[in-house]
C-alpha atoms as a PDB file:
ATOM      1  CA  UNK A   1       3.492  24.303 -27.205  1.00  0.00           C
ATOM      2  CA  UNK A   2      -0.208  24.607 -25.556  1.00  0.00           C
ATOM      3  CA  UNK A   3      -0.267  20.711 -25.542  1.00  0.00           C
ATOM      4  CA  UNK A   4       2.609  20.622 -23.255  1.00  0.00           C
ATOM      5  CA  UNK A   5       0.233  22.492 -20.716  1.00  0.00           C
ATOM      6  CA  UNK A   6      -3.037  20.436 -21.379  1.00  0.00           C
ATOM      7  CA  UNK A   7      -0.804  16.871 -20.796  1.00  0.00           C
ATOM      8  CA  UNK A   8       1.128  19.123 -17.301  1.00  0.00           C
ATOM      9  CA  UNK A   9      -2.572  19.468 -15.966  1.00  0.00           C
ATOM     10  CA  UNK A  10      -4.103  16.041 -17.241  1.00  0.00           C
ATOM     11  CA  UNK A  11      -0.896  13.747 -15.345  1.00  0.00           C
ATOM     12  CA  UNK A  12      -1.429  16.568 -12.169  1.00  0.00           C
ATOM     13  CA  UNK A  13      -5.204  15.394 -12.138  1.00  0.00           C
ATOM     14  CA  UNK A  14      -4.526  11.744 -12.651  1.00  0.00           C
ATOM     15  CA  UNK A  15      -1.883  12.330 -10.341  1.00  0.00           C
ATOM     16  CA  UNK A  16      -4.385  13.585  -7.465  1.00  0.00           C
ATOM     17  CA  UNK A  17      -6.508  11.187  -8.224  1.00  0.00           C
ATOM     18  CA  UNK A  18      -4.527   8.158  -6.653  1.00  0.00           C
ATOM     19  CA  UNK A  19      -3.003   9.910  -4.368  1.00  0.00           C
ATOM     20  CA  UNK A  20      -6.524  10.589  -3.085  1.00  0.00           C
ATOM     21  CA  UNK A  21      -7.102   6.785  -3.837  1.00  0.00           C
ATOM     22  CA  UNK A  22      -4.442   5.529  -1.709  1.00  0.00           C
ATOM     23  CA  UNK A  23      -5.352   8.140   1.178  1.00  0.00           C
ATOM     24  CA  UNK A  24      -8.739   6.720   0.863  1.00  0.00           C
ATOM     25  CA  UNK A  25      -7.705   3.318   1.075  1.00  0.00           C
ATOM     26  CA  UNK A  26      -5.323   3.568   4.043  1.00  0.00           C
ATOM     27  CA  UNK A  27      -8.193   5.849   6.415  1.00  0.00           C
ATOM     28  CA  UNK A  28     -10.639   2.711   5.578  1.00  0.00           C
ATOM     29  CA  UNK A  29      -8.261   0.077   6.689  1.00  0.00           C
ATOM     30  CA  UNK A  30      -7.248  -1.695   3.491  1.00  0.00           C
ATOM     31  CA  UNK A  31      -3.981  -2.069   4.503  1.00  0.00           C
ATOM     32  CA  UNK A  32      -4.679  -2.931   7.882  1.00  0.00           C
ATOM     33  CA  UNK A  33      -3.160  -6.635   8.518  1.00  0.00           C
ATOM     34  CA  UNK A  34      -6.032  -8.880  10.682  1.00  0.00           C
ATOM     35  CA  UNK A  35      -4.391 -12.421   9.625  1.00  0.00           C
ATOM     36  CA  UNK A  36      -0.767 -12.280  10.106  1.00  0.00           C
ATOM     37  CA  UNK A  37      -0.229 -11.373  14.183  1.00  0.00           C
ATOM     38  CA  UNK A  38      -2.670 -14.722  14.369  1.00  0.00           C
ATOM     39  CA  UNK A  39      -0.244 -17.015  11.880  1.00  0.00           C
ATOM     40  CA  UNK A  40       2.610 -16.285  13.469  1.00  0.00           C
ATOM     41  CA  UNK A  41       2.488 -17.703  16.950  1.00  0.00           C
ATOM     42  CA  UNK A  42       1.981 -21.212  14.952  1.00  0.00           C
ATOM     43  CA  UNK A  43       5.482 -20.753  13.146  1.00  0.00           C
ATOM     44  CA  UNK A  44       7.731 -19.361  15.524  1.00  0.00           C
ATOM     45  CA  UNK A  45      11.289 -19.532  14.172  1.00  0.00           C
ATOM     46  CA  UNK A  46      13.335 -21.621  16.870  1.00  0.00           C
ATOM     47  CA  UNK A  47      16.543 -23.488  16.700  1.00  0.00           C
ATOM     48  CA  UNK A  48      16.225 -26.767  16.517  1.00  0.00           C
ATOM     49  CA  UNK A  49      19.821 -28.808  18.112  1.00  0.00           C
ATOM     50  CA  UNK A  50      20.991 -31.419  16.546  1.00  0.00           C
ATOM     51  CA  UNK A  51      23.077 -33.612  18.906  1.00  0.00           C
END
């Protein structure tokens, strides 16, 4: 029954751990998007008329 506590507090650290990761990673800008806004003037989605 103890092992049920040691594997509770082991996935709660491991747990922590990314979240702390991912907190980490968004304050230093890895999901901060630099290329796209530049792209997307060149393919601008207009209708094209047949006639």
């Amino acid at each position: 029954m103890s092992i049920i506590f040691i594997l509770i507090g082991i996935s709660i650290l491991v747990a922590g751990t990314f979240l702390l990761l991912f907190f980490w990673a968004v304050r230093s800008g890895q999901y901060d998007d630099s290329e796209t806004p530049s792209r997307r003037m060149l393919f601008e989605n207009t209708p094209k008329h047949d006639e």
